[in-house]
Protein backbone atom coordinates (compact mmCIF):
# COMPACT_ATOMS: atom_id res chain seq x y z
CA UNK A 1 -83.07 -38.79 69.53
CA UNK A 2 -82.18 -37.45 65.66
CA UNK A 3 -82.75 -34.46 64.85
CA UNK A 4 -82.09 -33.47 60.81
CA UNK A 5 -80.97 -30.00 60.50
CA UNK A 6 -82.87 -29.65 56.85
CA UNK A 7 -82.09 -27.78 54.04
CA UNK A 8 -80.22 -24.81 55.20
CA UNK A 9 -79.67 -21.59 53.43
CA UNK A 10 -76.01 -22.52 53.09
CA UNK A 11 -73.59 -24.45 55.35
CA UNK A 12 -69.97 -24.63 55.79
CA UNK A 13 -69.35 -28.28 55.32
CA UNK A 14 -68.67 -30.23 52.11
CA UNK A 15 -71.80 -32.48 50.20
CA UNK A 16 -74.36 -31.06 53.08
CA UNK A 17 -76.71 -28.84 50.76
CA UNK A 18 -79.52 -30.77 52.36
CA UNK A 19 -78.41 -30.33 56.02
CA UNK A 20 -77.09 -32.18 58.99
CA UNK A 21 -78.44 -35.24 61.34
CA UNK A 22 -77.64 -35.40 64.78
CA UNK A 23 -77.46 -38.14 67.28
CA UNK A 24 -75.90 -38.96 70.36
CA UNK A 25 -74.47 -35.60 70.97
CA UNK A 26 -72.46 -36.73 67.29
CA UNK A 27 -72.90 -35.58 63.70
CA UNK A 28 -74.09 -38.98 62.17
CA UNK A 29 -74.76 -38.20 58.11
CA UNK A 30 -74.09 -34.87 55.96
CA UNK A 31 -77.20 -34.71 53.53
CA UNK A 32 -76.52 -34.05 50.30
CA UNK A 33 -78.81 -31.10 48.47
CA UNK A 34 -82.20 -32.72 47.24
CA UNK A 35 -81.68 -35.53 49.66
CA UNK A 36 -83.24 -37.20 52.23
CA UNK A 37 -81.37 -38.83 55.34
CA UNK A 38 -80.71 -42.77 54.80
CA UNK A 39 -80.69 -42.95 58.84
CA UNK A 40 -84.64 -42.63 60.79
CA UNK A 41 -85.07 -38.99 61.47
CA UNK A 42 -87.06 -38.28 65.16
CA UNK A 43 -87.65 -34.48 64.78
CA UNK A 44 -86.72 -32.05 61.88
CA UNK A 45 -85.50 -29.01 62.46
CA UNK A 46 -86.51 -26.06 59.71
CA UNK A 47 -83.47 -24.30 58.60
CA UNK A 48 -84.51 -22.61 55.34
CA UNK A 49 -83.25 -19.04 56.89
CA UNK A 50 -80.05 -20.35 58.33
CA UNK A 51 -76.45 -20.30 57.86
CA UNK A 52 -74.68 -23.23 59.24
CA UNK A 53 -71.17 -23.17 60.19
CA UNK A 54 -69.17 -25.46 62.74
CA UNK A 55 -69.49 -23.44 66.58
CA UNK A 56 -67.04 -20.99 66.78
CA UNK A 57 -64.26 -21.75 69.29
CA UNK A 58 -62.45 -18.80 70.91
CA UNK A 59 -58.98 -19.36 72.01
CA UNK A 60 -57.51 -16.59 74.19
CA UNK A 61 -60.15 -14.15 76.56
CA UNK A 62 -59.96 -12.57 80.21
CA UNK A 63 -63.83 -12.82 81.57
CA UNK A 64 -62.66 -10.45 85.07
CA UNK A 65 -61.82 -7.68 82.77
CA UNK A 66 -65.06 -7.01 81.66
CA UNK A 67 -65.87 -5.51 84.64
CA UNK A 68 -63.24 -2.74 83.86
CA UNK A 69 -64.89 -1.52 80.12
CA UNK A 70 -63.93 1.52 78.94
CA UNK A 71 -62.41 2.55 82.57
CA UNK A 72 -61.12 6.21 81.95
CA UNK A 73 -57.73 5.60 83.63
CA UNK A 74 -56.88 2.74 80.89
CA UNK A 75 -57.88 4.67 77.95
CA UNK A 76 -55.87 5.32 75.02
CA UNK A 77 -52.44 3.63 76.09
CA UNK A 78 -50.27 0.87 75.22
CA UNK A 79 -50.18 -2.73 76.30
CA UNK A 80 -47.49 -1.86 79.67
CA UNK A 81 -49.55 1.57 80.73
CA UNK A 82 -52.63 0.10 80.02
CA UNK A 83 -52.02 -2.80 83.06
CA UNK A 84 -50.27 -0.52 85.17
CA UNK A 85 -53.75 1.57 85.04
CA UNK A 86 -55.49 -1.77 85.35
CA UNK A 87 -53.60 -4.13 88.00
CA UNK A 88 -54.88 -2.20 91.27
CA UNK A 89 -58.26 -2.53 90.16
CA UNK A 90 -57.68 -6.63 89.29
CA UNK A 91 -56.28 -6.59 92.67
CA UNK A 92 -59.87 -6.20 94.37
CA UNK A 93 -61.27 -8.87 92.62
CA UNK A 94 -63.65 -11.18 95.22
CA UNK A 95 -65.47 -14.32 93.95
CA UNK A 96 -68.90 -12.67 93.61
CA UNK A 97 -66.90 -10.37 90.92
CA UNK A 98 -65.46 -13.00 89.15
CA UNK A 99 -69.05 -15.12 89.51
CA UNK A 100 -70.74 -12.20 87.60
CA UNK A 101 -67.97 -11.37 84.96
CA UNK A 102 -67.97 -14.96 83.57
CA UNK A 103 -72.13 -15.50 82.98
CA UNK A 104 -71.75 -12.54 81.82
CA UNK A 105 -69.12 -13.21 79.27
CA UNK A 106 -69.61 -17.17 78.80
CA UNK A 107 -74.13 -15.65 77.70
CA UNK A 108 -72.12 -12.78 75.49
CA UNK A 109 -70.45 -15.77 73.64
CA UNK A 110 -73.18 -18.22 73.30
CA UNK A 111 -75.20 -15.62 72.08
CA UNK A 112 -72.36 -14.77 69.31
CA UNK A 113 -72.34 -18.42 68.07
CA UNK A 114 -69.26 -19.80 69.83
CA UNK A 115 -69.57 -23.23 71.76
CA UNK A 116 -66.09 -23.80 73.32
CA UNK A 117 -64.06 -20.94 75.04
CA UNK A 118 -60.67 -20.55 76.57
CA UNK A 119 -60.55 -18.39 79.21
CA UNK A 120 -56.63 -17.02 81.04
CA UNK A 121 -57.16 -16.04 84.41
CA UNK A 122 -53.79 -15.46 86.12
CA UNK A 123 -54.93 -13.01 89.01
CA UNK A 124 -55.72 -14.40 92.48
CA UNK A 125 -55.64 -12.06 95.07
CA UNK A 126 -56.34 -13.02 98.56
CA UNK A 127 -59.83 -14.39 98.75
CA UNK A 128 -60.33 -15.35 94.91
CA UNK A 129 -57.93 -18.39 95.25
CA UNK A 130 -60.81 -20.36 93.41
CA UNK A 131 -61.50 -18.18 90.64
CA UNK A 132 -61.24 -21.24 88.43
CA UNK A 133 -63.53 -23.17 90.58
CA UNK A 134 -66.38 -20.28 90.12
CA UNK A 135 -65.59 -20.44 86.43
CA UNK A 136 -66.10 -24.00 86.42
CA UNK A 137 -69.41 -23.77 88.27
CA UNK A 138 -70.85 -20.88 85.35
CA UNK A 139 -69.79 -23.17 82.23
CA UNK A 140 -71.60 -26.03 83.92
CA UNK A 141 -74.54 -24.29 83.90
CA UNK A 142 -74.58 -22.38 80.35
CA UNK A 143 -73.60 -25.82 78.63
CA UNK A 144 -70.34 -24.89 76.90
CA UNK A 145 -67.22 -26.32 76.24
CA UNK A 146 -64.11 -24.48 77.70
CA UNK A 147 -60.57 -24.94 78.36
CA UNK A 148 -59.95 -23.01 81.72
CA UNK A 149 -56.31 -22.33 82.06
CA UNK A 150 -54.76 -21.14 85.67
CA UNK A 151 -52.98 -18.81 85.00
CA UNK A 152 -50.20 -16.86 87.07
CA UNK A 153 -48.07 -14.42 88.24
CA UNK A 154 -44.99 -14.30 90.69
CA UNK A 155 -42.53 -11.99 89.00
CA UNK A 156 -43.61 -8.56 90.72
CA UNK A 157 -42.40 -4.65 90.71
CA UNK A 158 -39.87 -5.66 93.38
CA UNK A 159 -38.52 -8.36 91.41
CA UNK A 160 -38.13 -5.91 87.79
CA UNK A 161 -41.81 -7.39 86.71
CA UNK A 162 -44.64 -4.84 85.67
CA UNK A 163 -47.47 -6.56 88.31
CA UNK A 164 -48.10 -4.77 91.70
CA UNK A 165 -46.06 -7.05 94.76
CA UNK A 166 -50.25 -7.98 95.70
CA UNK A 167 -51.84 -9.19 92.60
CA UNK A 168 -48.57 -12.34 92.48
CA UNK A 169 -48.56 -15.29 94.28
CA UNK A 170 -45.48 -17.61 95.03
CA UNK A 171 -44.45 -20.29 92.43
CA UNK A 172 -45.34 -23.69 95.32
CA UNK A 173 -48.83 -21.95 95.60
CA UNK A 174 -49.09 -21.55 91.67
CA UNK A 175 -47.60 -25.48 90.86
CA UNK A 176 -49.70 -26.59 93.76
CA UNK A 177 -53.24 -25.02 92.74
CA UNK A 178 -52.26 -26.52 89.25
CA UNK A 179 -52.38 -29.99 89.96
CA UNK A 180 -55.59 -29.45 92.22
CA UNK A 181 -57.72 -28.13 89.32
CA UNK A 182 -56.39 -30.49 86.76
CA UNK A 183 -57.23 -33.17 89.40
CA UNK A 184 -60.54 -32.33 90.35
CA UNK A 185 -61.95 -30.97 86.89
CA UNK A 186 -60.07 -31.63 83.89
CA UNK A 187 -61.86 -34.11 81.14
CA UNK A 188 -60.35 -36.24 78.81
CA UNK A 189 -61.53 -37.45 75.44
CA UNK A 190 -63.48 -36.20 72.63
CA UNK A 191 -66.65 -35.79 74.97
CA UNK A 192 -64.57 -33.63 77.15
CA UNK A 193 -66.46 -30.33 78.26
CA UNK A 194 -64.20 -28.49 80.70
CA UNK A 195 -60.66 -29.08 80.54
CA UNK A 196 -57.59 -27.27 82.23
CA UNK A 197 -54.80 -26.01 80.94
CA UNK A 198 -51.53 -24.25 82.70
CA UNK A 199 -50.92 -20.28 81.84
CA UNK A 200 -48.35 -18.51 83.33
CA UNK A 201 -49.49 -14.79 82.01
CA UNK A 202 -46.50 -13.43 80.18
CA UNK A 203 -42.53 -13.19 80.49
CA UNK A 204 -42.61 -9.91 82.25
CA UNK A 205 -45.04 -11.26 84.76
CA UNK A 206 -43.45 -14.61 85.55
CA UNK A 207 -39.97 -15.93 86.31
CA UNK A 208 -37.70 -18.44 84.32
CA UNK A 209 -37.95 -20.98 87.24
CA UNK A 210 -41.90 -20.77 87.04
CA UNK A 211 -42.20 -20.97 83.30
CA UNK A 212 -39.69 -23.79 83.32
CA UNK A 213 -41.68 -25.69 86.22
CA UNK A 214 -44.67 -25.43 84.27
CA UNK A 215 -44.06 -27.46 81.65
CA UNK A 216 -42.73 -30.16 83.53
CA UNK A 217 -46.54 -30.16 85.52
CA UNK A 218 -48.46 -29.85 82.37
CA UNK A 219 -46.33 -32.74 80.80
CA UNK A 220 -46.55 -35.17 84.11
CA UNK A 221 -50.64 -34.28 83.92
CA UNK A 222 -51.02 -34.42 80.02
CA UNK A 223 -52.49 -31.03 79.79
CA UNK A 224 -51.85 -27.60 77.86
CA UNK A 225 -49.51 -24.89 77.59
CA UNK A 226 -50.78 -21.10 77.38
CA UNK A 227 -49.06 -17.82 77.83
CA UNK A 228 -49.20 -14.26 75.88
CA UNK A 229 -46.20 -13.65 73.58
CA UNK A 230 -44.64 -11.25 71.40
CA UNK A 231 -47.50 -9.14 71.63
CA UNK A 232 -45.34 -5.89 71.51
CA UNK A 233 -41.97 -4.48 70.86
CA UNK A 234 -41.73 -3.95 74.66
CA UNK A 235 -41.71 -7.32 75.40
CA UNK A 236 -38.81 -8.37 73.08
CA UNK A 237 -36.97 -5.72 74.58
CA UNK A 238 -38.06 -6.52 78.46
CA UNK A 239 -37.05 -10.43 77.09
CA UNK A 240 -33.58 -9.14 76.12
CA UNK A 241 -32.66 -6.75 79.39
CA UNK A 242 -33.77 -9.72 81.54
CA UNK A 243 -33.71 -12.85 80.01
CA UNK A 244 -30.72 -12.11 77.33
CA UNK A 245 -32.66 -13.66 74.61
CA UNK A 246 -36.04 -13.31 72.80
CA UNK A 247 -39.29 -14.80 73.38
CA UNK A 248 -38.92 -17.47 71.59
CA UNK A 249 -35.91 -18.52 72.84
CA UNK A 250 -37.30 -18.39 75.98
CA UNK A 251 -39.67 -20.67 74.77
CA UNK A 252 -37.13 -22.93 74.31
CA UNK A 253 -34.84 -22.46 77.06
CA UNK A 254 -38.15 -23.36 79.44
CA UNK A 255 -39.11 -26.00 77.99
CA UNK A 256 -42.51 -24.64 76.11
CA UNK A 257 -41.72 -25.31 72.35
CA UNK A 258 -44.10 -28.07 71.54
CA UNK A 259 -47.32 -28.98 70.38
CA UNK A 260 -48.83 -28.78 73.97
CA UNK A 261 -48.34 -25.00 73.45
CA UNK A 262 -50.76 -22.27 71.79
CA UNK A 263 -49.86 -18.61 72.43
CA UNK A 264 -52.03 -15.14 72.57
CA UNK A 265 -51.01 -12.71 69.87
CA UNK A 266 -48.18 -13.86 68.56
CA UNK A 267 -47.15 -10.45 66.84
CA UNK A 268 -43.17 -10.01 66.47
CA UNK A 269 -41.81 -12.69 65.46
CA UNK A 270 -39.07 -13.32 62.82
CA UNK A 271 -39.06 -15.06 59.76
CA UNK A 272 -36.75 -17.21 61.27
CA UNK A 273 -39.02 -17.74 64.45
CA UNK A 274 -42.04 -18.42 62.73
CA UNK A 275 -40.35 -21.63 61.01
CA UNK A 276 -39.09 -22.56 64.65
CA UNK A 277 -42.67 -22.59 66.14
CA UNK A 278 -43.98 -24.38 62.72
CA UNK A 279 -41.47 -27.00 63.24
CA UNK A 280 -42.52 -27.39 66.68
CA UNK A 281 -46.26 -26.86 66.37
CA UNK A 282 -46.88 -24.61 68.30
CA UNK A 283 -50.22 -22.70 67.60
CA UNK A 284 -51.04 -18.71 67.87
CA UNK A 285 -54.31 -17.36 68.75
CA UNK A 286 -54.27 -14.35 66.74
CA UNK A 287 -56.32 -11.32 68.38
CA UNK A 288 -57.73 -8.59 65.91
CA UNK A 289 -59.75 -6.12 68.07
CA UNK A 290 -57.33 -6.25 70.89
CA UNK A 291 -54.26 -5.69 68.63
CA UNK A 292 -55.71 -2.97 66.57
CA UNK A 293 -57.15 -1.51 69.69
CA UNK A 294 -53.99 -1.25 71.56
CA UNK A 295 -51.79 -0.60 68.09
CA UNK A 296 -49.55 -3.48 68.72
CA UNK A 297 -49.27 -4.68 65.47
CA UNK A 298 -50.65 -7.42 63.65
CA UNK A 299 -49.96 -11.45 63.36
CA UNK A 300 -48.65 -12.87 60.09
CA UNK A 301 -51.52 -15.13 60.04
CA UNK A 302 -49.97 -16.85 56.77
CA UNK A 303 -46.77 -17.08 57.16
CA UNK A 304 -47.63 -19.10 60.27
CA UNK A 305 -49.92 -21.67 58.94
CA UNK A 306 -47.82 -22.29 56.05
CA UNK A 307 -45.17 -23.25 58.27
CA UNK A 308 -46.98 -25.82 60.66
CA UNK A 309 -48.56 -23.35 63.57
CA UNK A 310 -52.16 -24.14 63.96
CA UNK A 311 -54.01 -20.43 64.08
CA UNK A 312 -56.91 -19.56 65.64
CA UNK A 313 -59.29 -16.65 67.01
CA UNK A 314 -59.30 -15.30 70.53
CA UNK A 315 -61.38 -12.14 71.64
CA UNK A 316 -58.87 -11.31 74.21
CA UNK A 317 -59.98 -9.17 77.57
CA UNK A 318 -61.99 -6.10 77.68
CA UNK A 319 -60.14 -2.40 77.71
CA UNK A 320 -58.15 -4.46 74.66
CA UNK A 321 -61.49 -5.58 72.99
CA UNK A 322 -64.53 -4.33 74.87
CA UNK A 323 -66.56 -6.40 73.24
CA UNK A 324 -66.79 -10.68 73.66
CA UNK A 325 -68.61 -11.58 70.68
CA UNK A 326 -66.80 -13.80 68.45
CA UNK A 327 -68.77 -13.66 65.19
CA UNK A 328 -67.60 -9.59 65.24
CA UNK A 329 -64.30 -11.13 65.75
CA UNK A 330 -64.56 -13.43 62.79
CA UNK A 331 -65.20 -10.61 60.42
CA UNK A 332 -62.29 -8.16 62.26
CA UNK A 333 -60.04 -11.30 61.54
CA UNK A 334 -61.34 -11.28 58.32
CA UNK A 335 -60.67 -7.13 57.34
CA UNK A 336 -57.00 -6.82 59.38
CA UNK A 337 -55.83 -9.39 57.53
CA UNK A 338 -56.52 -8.67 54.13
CA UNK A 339 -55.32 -5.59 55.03
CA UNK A 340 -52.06 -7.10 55.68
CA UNK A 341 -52.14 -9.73 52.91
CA UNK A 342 -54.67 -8.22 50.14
CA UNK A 343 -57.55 -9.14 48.81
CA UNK A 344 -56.85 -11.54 46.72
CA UNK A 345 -55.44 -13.82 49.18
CA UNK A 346 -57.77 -13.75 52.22
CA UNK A 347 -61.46 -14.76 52.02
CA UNK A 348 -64.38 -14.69 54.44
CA UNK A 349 -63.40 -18.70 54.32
CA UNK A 350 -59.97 -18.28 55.46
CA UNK A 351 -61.56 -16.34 58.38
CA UNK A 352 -64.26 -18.50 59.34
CA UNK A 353 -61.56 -21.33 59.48
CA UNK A 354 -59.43 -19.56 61.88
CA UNK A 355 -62.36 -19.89 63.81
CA UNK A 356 -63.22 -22.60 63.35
CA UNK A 357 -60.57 -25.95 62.60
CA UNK A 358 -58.14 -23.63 63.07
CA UNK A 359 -59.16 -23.13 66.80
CA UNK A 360 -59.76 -26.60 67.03
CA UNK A 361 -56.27 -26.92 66.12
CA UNK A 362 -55.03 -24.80 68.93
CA UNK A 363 -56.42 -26.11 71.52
CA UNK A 364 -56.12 -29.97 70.47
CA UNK A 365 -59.82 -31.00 69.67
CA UNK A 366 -59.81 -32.00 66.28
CA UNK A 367 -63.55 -33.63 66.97
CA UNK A 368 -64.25 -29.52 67.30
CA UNK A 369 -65.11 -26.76 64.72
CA UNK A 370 -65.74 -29.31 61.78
CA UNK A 371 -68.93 -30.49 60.31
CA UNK A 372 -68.62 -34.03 58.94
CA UNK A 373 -69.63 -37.01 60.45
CA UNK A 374 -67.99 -38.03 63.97
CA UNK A 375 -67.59 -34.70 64.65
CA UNK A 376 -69.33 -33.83 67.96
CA UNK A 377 -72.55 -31.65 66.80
CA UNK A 378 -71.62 -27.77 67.97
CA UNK A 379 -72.73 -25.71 65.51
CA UNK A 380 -73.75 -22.01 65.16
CA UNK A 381 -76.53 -20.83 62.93
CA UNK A 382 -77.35 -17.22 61.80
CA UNK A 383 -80.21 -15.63 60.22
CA UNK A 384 -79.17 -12.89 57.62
CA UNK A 385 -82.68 -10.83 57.66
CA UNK A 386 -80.47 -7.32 58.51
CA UNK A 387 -80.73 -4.49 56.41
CA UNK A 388 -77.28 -4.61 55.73
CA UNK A 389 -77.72 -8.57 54.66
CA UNK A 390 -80.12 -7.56 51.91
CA UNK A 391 -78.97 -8.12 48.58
CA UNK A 392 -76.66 -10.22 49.56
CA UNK A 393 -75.74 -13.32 46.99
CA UNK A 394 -73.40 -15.98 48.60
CA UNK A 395 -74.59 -16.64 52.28
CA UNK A 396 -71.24 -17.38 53.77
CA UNK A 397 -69.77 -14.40 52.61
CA UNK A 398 -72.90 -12.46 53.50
CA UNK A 399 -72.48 -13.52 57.20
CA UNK A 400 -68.57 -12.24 57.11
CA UNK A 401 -68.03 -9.46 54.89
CA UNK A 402 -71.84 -7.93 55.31
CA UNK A 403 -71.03 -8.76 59.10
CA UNK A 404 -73.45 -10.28 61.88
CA UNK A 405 -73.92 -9.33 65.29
CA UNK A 406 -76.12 -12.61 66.78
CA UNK A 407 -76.68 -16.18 66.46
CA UNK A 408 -80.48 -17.38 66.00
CA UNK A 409 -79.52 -21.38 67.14
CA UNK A 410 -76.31 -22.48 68.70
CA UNK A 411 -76.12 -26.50 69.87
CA UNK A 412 -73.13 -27.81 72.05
CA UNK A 413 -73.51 -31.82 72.02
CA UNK A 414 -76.58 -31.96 70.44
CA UNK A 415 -78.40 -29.91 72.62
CA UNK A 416 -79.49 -26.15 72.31
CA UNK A 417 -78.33 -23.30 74.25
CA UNK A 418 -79.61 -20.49 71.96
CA UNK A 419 -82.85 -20.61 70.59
CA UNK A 420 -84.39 -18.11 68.60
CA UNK A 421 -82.11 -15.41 69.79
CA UNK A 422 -81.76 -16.08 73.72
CA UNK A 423 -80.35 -18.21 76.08
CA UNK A 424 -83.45 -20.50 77.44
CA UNK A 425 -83.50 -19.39 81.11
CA UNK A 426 -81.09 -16.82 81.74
CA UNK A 427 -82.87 -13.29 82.14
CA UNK A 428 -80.18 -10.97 80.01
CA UNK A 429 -81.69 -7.90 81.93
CA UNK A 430 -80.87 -8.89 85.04
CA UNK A 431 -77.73 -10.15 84.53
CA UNK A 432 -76.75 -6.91 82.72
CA UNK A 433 -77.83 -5.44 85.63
CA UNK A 434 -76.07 -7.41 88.54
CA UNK A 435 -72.85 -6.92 86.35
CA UNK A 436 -73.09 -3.36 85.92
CA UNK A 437 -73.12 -3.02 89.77
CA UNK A 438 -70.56 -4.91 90.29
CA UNK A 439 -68.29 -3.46 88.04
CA UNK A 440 -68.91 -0.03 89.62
CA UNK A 441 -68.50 -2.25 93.22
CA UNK A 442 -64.87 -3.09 92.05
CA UNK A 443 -63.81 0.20 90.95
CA UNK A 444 -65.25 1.89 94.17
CA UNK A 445 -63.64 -0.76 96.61
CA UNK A 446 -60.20 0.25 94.34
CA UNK A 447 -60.26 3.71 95.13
């Protein structure tokens, strides 16, 4: 079936005035303004009162941790207090918790106009060894893309690490899970809907031997490379005292600096550094709540894109952003940077790129976060009927600068998952509700 996305009130896509047609899961002809499609057309679809941008694709999160929101002992700290407030809670995560924690998360992000999500889940304590698998299960069932990386720890208090000895697991367990998910659920191709990608969680959580080993897996099995990096000044330092070199010669030293590779934050880096990862194209998912939340700094966006490094959005984990909705995080994006930069050299359009291509980019699905024909047909569509939309003159900019909260349509493949406003289906109340208990569940079971 076609379907002609008509006349929308603007649309981020080149010669498309008059809209979009749809087939086969595929975008098959931009319309110009005035136009009519040259293809046969088997149901219009009115979008008069719609912006239309590519679905926005969010490149670094932490579903579990939105059962610990706003959790009074992780208030108002740093990156390396904040987990050490946070990892005996994590360590009480069962598979009911982590079942509840991802609808939740995967209907918050549907609902904010993103199609494809990353999620980094590197804690497994005993009896949640198949987190991933319940993650797997939930995407399945909302209709999303993701790219579901298993993540891991094994370098522990005992060893110098920050992680508690029981939220780690052994490096044969962590290589060995690895190759079973990639097996059993990672897609190829520019279809794919779930992939898998490999994530040890950071360099103070993981050792030299794992990192190292990691790459060689993800090379053998063709997949991706994610890990958090130079996210604070305390890392470079813990990289020095333990590693006697800096993150991104770790990088190197393990094997990571290639294009498989897109990293979470991405903060402290040197001029020098940022030409390294360029060179190698290696991408940075740049994460504006969480880093002005947790004061770590903020990622030279620019710099990094002019030299090579794909950049994209990620909403990061709650306590660090305890929110998951990625059109907010478009228009964060939008403000820290120009804050950094000025306003005369970011625009809402540099924002909704990073969001868009630019997460693409990251995650190696150029057929993603582009409208133009071949391009598989996710896109995200927003009314602007808010008070603060009125008087607005340039949609696009309207939906960034005046800001938007909700998408009215969102369409992974060619099919709908939001329509007018909800999730066809899913009861938000209950879910809210089943979530709420078992945040408080987790907390009480951690003492």
């Amino acid at each position: 079936m076609s379907i002609w996305i008509k006349n929308p009130n603007d649309i981020l896509a080149e010669n498309a005035g008059g809209g979009v047609v749809v087939a086969a899961g595929r975008i098959s002809e931009l319309v110009p303004f005035g136009a009519k499609p040259k293809t046969k057309i088997d149901t219009v679809f009115d979008a008069r009162k719609l912006v239309v941008t590519p679905g926005l694709i969010n490149t670094h999160h932490h579903f579990y941790q939105s059962l610990t929101r706003t959790l009074p002992a992780a208030l108002n700290k740093e990156l390396f207090g904040w987990l050490s407030a946070l990892y005996p809670v994590w360590a009480e995560l069962e598979p009911g918790f982590i079942e509840q924690a991802t609808r939740l998360i995967l209907a918050e992000l549907a609902l904010s106009g993103c199609t494809t999500t990353t999620d980094h889940h590197y804690v497994f304590p005993a009896g949640a060894e198949e987190a991933i698998d319940i993650q797997v299960s939930e995407v399945k069932e909302i209709g999303m893309r993701a790219v579901l990386t298993r993540g891991s720890m094994n370098l522990s208090q005992k060893d110098g690490g920050l992680p508690p000895d029981n939220v780690v697991q052994d490096a044969d367990t962590i290589l060995a899970d690895s190759e079973r998910l990639v097996a059993r659920y990672h897609e190829v191709g520019p279809d794919a809907f779930v992939q898998i990608a490999l994530a040890p969680c950071s360099p103070f959580s993981v050792s030299r031997t794992l990192m190292t080993e990691t790459a060689r897996l993800a090379d053998r099995l063709g997949v991706l490379l994610h890990t958090h990096l130079a996210e604070t000044e305390n890392e470079i330092e813990f990289c020095r005292e333990k590693f006697g070199c800096t993150p991104v010669e770790y990088l190197e030293d393990t094997g990571w600096l290639g294009n498989r590779t897109w990293l979470a934050h991405g903060i402290h880096f040197t001029d020098h550094e940022i030409q390294i990862l360029g060179a190698a194209g290696v991408a940075v998912s740049t994460c504006s709540h969480s880093n002005m939340y947790l004061a770590s700094g903020i990622c030279r966006a620019c710099e990094l894109e002019s030299s090579g490094a794909p950049v994209g959005l990620g909403i990061d984990g709650s306590a660090s952003n305890d929110a998951s909705n990625m059109i907010e995080e478009v228009r964060q994006a939008f403000l820290l940077q120009r804050l950094k930069y000025g306003s005369t050299n970011i625009s809402h359009l540099d924002a909704l790129r990073w969001a868009t291509a630019g997460s693409a980019d990251c995650i190696r699905r150029p057929e993603l976060g582009r409208i133009e024909v071949g391009a598989n047909a996710d896109l995200a569509m927003f009314k602007l009927d808010e008070l603060r939309h009125s008087g607005g003159h340039d949609p696009l900019a309207t939906l960034v600068i005046c800001g938007a909260s909700k998408a009215e349509q969102v369409m992974v493949g060619g099919k709908w998952v939001v329509e007018n406003g909800a999730i066809p289906g899913l009861d938000i109340e209950r879910l809210v509700e089943t979530h709420t208990e078992a945040a408080q569940a987790l907390v009480f079971k951690a003492g």
